[in-house]
Protein backbone atom coordinates (compact mmCIF):
# COMPACT_ATOMS: atom_id res chain seq x y z
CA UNK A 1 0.00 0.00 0.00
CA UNK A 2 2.51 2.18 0.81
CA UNK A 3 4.85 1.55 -2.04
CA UNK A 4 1.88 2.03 -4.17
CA UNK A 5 1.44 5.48 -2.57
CA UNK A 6 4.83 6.77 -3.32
CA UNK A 7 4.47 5.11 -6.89
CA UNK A 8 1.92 7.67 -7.08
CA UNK A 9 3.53 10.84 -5.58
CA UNK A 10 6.49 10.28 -7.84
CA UNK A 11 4.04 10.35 -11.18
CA UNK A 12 2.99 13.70 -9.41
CA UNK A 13 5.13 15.10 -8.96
CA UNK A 14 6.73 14.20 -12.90
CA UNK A 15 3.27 15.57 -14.02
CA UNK A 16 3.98 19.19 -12.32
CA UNK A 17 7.12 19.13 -13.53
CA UNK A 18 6.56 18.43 -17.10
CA UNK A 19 3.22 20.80 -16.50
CA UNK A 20 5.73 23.69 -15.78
CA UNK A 21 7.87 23.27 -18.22
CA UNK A 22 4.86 23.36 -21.09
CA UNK A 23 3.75 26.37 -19.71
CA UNK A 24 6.86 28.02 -19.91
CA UNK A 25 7.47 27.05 -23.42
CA UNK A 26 4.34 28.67 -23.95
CA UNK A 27 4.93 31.79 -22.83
CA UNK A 28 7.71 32.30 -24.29
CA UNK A 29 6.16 31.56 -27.82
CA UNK A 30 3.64 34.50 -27.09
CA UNK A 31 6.46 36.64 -25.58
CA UNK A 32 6.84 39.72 -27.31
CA UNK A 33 10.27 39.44 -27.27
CA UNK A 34 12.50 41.03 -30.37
CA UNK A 35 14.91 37.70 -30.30
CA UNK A 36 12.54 35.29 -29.98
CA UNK A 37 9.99 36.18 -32.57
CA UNK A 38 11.27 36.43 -36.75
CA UNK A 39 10.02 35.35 -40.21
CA UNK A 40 7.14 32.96 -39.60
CA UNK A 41 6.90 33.08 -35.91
CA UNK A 42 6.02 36.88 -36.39
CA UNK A 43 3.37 35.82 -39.07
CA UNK A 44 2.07 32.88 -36.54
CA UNK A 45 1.70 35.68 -33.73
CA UNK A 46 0.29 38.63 -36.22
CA UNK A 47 -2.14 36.05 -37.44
CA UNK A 48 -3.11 35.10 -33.48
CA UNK A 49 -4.33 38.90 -33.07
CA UNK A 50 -6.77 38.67 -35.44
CA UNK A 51 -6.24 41.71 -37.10
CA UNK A 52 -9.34 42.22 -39.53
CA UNK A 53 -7.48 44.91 -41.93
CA UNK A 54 -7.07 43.86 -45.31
CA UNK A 55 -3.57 45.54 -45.56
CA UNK A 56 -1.96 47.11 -42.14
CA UNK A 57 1.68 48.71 -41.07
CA UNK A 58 3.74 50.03 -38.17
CA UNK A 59 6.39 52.19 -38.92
CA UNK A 60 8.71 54.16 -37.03
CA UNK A 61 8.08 58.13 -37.37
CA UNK A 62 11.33 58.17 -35.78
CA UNK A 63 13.56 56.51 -38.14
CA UNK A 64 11.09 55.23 -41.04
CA UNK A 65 11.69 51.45 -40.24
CA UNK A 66 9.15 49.30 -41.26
CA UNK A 67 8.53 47.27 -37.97
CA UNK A 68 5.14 45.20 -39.21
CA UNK A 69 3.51 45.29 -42.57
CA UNK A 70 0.99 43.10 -43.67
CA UNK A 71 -0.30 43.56 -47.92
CA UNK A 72 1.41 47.24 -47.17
CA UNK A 73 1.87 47.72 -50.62
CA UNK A 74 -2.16 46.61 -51.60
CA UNK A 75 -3.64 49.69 -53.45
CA UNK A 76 -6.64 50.18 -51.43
CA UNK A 77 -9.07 53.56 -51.00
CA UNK A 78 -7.51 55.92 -48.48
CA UNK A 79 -10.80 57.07 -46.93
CA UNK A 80 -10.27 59.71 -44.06
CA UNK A 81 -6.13 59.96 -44.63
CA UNK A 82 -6.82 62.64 -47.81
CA UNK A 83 -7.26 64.54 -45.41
CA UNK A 84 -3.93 64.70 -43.94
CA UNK A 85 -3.17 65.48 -47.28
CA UNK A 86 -4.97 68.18 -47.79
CA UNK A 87 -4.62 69.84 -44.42
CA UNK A 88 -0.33 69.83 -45.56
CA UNK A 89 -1.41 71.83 -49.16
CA UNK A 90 -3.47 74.27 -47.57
CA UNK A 91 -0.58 74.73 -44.66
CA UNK A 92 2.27 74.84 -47.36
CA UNK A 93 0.02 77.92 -49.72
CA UNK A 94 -1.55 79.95 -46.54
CA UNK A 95 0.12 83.07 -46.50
CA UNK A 96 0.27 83.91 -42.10
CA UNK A 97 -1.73 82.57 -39.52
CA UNK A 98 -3.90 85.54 -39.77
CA UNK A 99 -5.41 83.62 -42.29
CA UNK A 100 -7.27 81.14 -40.26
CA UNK A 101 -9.78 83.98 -39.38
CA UNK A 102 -11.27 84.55 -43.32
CA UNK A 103 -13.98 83.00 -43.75
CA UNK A 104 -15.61 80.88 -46.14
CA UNK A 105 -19.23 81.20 -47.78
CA UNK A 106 -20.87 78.22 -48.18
CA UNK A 107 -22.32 77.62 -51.34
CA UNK A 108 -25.03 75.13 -53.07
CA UNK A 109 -22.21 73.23 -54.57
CA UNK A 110 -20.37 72.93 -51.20
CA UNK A 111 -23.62 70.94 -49.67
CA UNK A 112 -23.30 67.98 -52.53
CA UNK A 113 -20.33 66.74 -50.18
CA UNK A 114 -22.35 67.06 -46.99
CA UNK A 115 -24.97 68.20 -44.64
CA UNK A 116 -22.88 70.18 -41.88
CA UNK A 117 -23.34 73.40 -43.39
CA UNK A 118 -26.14 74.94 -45.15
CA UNK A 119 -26.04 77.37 -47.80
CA UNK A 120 -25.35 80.90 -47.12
CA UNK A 121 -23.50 80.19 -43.93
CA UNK A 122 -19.99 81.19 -43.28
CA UNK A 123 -17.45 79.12 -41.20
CA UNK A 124 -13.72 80.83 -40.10
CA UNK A 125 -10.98 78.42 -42.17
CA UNK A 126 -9.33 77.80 -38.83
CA UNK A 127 -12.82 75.80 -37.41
CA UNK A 128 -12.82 74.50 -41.05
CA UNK A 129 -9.14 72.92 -40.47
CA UNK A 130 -10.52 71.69 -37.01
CA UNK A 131 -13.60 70.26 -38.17
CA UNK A 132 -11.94 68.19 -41.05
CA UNK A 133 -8.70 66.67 -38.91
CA UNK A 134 -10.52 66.41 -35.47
CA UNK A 135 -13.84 65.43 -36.56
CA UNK A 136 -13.20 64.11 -40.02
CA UNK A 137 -15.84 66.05 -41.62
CA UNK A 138 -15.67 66.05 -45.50
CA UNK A 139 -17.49 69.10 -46.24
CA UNK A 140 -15.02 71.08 -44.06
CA UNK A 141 -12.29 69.44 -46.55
CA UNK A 142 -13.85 70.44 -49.91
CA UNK A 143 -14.69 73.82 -48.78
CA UNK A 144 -10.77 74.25 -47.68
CA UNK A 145 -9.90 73.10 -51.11
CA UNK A 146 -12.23 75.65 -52.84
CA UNK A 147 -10.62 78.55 -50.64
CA UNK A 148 -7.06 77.68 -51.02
CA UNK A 149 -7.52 76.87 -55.03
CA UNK A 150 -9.15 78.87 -57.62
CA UNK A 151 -11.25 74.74 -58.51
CA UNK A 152 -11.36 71.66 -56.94
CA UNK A 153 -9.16 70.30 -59.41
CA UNK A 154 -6.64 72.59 -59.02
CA UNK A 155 -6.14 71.65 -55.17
CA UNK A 156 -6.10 67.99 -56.25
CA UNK A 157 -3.21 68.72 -58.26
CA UNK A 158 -1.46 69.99 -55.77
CA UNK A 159 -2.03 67.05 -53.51
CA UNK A 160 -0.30 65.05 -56.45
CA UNK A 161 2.15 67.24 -56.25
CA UNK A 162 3.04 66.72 -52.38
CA UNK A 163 2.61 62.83 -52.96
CA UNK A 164 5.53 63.57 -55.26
CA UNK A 165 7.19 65.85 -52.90
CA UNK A 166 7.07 62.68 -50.40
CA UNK A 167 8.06 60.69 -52.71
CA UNK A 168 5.38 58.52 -52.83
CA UNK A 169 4.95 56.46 -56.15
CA UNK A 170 2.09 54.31 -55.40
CA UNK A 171 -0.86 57.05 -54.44
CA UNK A 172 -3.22 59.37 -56.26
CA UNK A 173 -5.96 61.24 -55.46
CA UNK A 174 -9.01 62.41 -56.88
CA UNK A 175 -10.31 64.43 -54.32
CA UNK A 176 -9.58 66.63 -51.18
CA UNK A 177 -12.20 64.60 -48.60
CA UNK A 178 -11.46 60.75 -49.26
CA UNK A 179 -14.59 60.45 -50.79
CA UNK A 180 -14.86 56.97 -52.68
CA UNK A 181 -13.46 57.00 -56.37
CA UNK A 182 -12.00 54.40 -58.33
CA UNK A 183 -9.52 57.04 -59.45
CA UNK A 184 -8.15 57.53 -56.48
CA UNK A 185 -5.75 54.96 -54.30
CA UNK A 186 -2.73 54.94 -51.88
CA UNK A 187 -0.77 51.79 -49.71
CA UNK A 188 -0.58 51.48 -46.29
CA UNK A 189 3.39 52.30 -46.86
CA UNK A 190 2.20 55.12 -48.77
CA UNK A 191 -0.07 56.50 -46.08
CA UNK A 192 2.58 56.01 -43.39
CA UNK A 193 4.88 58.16 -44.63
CA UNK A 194 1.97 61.15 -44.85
CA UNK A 195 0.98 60.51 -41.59
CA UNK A 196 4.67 60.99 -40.35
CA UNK A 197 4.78 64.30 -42.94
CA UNK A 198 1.87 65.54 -41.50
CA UNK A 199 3.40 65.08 -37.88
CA UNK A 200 6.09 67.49 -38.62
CA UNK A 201 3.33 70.80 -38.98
CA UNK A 202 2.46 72.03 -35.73
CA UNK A 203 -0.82 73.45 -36.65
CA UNK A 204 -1.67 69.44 -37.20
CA UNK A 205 -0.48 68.18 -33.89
CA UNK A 206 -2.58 70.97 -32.18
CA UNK A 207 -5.62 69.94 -33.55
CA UNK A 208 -4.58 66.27 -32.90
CA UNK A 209 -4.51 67.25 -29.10
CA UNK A 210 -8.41 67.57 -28.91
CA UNK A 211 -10.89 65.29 -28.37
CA UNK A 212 -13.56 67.45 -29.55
CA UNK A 213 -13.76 70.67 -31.37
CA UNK A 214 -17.21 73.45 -31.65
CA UNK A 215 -17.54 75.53 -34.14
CA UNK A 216 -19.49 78.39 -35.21
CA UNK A 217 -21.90 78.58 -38.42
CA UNK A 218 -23.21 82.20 -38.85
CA UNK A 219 -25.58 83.71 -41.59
CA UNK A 220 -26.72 87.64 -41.11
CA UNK A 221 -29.54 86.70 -38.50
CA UNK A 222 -28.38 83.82 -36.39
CA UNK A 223 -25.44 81.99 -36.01
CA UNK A 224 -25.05 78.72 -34.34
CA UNK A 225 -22.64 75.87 -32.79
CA UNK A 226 -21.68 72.85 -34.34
CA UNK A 227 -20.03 70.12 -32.34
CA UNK A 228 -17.60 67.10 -33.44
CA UNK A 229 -16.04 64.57 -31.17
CA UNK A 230 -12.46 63.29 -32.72
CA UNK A 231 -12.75 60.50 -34.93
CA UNK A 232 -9.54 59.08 -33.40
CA UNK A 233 -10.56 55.88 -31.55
CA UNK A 234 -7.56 56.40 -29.61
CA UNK A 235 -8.63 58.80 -27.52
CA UNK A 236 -12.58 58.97 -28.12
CA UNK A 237 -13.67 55.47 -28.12
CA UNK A 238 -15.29 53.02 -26.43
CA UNK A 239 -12.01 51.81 -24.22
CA UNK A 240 -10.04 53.61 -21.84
CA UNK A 241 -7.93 56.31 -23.82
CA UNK A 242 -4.56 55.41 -25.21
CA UNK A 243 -1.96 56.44 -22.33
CA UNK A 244 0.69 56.94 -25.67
CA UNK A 245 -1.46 58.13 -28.37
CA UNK A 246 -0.54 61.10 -30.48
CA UNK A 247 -2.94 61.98 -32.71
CA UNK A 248 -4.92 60.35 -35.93
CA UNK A 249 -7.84 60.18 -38.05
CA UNK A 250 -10.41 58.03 -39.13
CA UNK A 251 -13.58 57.15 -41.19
CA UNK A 252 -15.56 54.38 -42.52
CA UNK A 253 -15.84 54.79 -46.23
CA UNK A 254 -19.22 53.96 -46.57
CA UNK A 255 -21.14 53.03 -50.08
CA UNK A 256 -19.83 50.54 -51.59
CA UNK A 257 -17.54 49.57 -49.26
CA UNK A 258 -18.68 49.87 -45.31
CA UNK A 259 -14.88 49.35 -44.09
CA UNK A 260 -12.55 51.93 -41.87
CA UNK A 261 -9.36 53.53 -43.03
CA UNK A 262 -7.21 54.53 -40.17
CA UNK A 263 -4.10 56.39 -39.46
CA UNK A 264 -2.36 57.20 -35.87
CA UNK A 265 0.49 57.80 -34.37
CA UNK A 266 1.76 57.04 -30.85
CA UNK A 267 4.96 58.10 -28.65
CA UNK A 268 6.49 55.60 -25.96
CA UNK A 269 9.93 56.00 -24.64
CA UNK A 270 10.66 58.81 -27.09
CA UNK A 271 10.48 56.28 -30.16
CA UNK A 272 7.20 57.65 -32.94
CA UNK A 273 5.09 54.64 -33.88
CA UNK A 274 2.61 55.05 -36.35
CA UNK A 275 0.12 53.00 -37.54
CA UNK A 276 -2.07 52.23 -40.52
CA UNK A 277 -4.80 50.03 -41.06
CA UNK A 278 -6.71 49.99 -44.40
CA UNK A 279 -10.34 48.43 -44.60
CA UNK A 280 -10.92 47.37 -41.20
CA UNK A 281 -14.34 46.87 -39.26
CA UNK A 282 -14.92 49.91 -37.73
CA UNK A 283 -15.95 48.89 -34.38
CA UNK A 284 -12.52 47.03 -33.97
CA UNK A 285 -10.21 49.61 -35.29
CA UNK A 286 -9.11 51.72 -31.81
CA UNK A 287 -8.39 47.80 -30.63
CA UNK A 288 -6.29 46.66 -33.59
CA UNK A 289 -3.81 50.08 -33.84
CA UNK A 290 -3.73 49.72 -29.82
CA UNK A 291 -2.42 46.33 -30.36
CA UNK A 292 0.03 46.56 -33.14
CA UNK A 293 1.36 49.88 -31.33
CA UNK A 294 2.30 47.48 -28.44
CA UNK A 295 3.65 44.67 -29.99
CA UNK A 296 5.91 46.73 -32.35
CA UNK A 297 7.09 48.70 -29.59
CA UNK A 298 8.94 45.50 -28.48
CA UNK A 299 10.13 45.31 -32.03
CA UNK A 300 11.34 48.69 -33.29
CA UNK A 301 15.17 49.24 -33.36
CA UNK A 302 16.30 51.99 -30.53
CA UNK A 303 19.78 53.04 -32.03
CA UNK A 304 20.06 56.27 -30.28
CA UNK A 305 21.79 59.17 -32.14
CA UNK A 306 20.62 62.16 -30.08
CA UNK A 307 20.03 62.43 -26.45
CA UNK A 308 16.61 64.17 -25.18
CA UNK A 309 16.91 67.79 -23.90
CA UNK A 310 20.44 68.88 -25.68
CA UNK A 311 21.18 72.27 -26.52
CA UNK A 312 21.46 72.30 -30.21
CA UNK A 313 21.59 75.52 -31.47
CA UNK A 314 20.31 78.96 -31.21
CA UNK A 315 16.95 80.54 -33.07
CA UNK A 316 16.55 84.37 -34.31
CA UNK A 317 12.73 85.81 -32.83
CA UNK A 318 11.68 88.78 -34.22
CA UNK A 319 9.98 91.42 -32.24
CA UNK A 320 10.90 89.54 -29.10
CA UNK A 321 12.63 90.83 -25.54
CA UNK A 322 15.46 88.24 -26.41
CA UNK A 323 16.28 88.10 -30.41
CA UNK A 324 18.62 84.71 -29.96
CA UNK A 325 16.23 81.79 -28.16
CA UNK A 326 18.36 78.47 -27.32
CA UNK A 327 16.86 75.52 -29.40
CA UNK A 328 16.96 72.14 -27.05
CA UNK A 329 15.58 68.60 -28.50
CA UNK A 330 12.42 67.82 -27.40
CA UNK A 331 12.83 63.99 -27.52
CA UNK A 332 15.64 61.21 -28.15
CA UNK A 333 16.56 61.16 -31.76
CA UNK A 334 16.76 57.64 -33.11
CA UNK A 335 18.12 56.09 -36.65
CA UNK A 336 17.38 52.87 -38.42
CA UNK A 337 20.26 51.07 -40.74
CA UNK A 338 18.87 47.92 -42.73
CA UNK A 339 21.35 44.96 -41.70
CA UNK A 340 23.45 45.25 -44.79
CA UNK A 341 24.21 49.31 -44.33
CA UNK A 342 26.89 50.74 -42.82
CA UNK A 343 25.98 53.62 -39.64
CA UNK A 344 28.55 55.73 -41.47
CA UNK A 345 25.31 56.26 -43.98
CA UNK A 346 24.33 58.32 -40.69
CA UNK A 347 24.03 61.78 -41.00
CA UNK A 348 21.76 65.00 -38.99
CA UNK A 349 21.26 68.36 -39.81
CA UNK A 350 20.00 71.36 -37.88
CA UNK A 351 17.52 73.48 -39.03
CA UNK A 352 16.49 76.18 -37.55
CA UNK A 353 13.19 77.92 -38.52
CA UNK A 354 13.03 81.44 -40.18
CA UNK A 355 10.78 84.48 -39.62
CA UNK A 356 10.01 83.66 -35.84
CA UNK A 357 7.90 85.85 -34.05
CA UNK A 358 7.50 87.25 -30.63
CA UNK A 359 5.51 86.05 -28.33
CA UNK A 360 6.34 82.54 -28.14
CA UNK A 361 5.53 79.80 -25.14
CA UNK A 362 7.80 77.35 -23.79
CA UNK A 363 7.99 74.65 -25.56
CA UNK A 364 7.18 76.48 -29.59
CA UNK A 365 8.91 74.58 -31.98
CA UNK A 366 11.70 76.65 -33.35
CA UNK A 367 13.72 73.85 -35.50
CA UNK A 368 14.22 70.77 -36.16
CA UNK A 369 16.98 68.17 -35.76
CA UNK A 370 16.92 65.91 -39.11
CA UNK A 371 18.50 62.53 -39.23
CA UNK A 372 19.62 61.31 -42.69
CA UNK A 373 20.29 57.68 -43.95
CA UNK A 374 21.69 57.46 -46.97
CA UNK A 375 21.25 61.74 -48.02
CA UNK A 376 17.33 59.97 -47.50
CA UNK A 377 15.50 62.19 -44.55
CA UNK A 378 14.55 59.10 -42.57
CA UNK A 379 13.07 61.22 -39.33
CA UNK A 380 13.31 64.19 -37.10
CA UNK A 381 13.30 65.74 -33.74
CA UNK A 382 11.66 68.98 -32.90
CA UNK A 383 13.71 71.55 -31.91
CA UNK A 384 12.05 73.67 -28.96
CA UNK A 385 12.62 76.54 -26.27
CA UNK A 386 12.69 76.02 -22.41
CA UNK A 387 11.34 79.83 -21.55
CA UNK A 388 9.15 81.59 -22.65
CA UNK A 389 9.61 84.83 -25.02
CA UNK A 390 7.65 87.78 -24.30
CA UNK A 391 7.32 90.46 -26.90
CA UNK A 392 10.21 93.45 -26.80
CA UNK A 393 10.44 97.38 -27.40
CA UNK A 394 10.09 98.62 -30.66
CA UNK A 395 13.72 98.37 -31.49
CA UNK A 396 12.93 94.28 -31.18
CA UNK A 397 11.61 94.33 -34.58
CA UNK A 398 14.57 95.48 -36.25
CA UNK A 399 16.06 92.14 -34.36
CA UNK A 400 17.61 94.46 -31.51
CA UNK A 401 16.75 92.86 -28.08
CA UNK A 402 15.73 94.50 -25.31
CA UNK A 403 19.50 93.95 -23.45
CA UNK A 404 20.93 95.24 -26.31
CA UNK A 405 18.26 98.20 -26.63
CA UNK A 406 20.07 98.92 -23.34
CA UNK A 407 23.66 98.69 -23.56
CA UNK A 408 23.03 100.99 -27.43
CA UNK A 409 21.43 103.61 -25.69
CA UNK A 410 24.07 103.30 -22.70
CA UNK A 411 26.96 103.66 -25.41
CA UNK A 412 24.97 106.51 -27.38
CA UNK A 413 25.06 108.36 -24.58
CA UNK A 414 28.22 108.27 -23.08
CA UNK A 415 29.48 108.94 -26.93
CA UNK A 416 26.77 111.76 -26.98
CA UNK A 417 28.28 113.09 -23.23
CA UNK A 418 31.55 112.37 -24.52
CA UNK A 419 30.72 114.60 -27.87
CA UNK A 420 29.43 117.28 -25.78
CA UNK A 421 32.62 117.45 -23.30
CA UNK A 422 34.58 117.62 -26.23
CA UNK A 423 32.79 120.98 -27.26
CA UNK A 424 33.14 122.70 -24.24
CA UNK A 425 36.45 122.02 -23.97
CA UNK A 426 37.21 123.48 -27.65
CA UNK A 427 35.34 126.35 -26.73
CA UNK A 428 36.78 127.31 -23.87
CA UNK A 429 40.23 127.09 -25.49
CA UNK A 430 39.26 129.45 -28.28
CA UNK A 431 37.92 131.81 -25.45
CA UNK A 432 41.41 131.52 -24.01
CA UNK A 433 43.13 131.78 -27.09
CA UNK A 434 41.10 135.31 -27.71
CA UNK A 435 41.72 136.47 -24.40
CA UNK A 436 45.73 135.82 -25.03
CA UNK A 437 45.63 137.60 -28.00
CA UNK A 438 43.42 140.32 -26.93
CA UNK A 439 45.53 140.97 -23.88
CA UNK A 440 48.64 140.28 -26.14
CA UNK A 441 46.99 143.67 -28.16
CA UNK A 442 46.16 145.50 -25.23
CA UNK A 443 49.45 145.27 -24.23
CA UNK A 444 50.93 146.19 -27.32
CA UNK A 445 48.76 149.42 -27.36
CA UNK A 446 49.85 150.26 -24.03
CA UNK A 447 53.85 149.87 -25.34
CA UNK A 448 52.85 151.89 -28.44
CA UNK A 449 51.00 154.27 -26.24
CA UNK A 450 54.16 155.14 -23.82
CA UNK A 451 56.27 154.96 -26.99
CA UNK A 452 54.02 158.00 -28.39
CA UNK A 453 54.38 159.68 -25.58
CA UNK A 454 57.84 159.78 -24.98
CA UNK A 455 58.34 161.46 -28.64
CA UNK A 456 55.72 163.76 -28.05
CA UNK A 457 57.63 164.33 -24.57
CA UNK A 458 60.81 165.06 -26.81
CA UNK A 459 59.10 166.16 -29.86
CA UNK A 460 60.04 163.37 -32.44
CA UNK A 461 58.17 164.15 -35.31
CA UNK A 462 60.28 162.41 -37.50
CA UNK A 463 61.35 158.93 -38.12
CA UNK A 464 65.10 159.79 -38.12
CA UNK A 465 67.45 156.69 -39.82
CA UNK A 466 64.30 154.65 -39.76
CA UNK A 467 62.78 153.09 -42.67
CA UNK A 468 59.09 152.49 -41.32
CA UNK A 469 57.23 154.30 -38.90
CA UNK A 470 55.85 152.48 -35.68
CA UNK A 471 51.89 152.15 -35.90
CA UNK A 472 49.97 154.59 -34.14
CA UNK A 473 48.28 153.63 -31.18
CA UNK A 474 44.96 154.88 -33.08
CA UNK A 475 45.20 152.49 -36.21
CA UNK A 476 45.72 149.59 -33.46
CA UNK A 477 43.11 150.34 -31.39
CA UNK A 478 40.87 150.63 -34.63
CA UNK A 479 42.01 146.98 -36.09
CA UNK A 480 41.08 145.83 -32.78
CA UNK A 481 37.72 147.29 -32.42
CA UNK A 482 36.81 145.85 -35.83
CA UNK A 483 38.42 142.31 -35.53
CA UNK A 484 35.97 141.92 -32.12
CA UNK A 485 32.48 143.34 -34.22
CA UNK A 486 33.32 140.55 -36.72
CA UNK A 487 33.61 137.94 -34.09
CA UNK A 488 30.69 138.89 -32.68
CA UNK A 489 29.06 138.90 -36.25
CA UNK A 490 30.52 135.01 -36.43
């Protein structure tokens, strides 16, 4: 009985043993571990999440690596991500940011592409820009187009154009909104590298901030508010929001084809993920770019080229109490080299921005800190201020700061003290140089005068062996009299 007992504790104890050992063989296999998952493990475990995107991708904003692709290169509808396009061409052609408070009329052909705004209204082009990359709205995104183009078609050309720009082979558009069209298509690659284009305008990663936007409609009599909560599931969806979410947009294409196009972008341990899933269901897409975002943060390559928070160079602010602002990197700067490059195809580049103007907060973007593979811009690092610039006296806009303001005037007027002392001092030589000569005459007169005197004492009335007479006292004190009337003429 009792042998049969510690038969049985024996097979056990084997069991929990070889139990253990399973599980941690398991685990591992689902690890998200860089080493332990390549080539068709990574398929086996992309496959396990279920992704329902027909084409998806995760690339690196920070160094353009590819970290997960799936069909990337499918041409598929872009949907929602025109957008971003559009929002860059408007950017690029508007003139100041006094421009975002002109408004735009609505008219009858603006309501073909939607519903939010009725005709004869007029919308500011700044809650236009807000309405189309918070909320997504298309209507905002055609009437943009008309405003910054003389036609529709115009603006698309342009968008073309920046596809080329980006270098971007596989994408065309055929309108500013993402409407469907069989003439226009873009890859998940493709819309990748706009969403990491789009990243670099600050105007776009303001609006990408907000959750929700109003904005105001008005006509002569009434006016009224129009609200729109982000279409970024990321931070406005069902789950809890995305600790490490940085902006994106998103929208379900509708007729003929009730799928999602999404593109987002998130920031963990200074390394830019973004991610882009094309024809998704929409109720799963905030789960899906949560998920990939994770997983190919274990994955991404961290070659570090540029510590966070180093001074790199200095920024000229017009119109500001200090005219040179220190530029400091805002994050880690990272770079990607395929296995079979060299690093010495590493190269950065500061660039610092131009026509900066006073006031600025902490933090503006003043430059950027580019990071080159190859002579190929692979990503960058926003170059920003640590204090605040107020604006400065007038001189400030001439690019004279308010220190130096200071130390000029000090200088002009010591030189103007300094001019002044110089004056007085000539002039009160030349008064002592008059009253030496004018004494020397007086005194002269006075010799001339006893000299007169003592012939008139001995009755000299002629010059005797002399050749010249002495001047009379009278014909000196008469050149006198009239040198002194000129003076005082002078």
């Amino acid at each position: 009985m009792f042998k049969n007992l510690r038969t049985l504790r024996i097979k056990s104890l084997m069991v929990a043993i070889i139990s253990a050992l399973a599980l941690s063989v398991l685990m591992s296999t689902i690890s998200f571990s860089v080493h332990a998952v390549s080539g068709s493990d990574l398929s086996k475990v992309l496959s396990g999440m279920g992704i329902s995107s027909s084409s998806y991708i995760v690339m690196s904003g920070s160094t353009s690596e590819v970290v997960i692709n799936q069909h990337a290169d499918r041409k598929m509808q872009p949907g929602n991500i025109a957008m971003l396009v559009t929002a860059m061409v408007f950017l690029d052609k508007m003139y100041n940011e006094e421009e975002l408070e002109n408004v735009v009329d609505i008219t009858e052909k603006l309501t073909e592409y939607g519903t939010t705004y009725k005709v004869g209204e007029s919308v500011k082009v700044g809650d236009l820009l807000n309405a189309m990359l918070i909320g997504g709205d298309r209507q905002s995104a055609e009437a943009l187009a008309r405003y910054s183009a003389s036609k529709r078609s115009v603006f698309v050309n342009e968008m073309n154009a920046k596809c080329m720009e980006l270098r971007i082979m596989d994408t065309q558009f055929a309108n500013p909104s993402g409407f469907y069209s069989t003439k226009q298509y873009s890859t998940a690659q493709d819309c990748a590298v706009i969403m990491q284009a789009a990243l670099r305008y600050e105007r776009i990663k303001e609006a990408f901030e907000e959750n929700r936007t109003a904005i105001t409609a008005s006509t002569r009599e009434v006016s009224r508010q129009i609200y729109f909560a982000a279409s970024n599931p990321l931070i406005n969806g069902s789950e809890e929001v995305y600790e490490h979410g940085k902006g994106g947009i998103a929208g379900s294409l509708g007729d003929p084809i009730n799928r999602a196009q999404y593109a987002g972008a998130a920031l963990k341990n200074d390394m830019q993920l973004i991610v882009v899933l094309m024809d998704s269901v929409d109720a799963k897409v905030g789960t899906e770019a949560r998920t990939l975002l994770d997983y190919a943060n274990t994955l991404v390559t961290r070659d570090e080229i540029v510590d966070a928070g180093k001074l790199a160079g200095y920024a000229i602010v017009r119109g500001g109490e200090k005219i040179r602002v220190a530029a400091y990197t805002e994050s880690k700067g990272f770079a990607y080299v395929p296995p079979e490059g060299s690093k010495e195809l590493i190269d950065t580049e500061i660039v610092m921005f131009k026509h900066l103007e006073a006031p600025l907060d902490k933090g503006a973007k003043v430059g950027e800190f580019r990071i080159f593979v190859a002579d190929e811009l692979k990503g960058t690092v926003d170059l920003v201020t640590k204090e605040k610039i107020q604006k400065g006296w007038l001189p400030s806009m001439i690019y004279i700061s308010n220190r130096a303001s200071i130390v000029i005037a000090a200088v002009l007027a010591f030189v103007l003290l300094l001019a002044l002392r110089i004056l007085y001092v000539k002039r009160k030589r030349r008064k002592m140089r008059e009253l030496r000569r004018r004494l020397q005459i007086r005194e002269l007169a006075m010799q001339q005068m006893e000299i007169d005197e003592d012939r008139r004492r001995r009755n000299w009335t002629y010059g005797g062996s002399y050749d010249k007479f002495a001047p009379r006292t009278s014909d000196i004190r008469k050149e006198a009299l009239e040198e002194a009337l000129r003076e005082e003429k002078q």
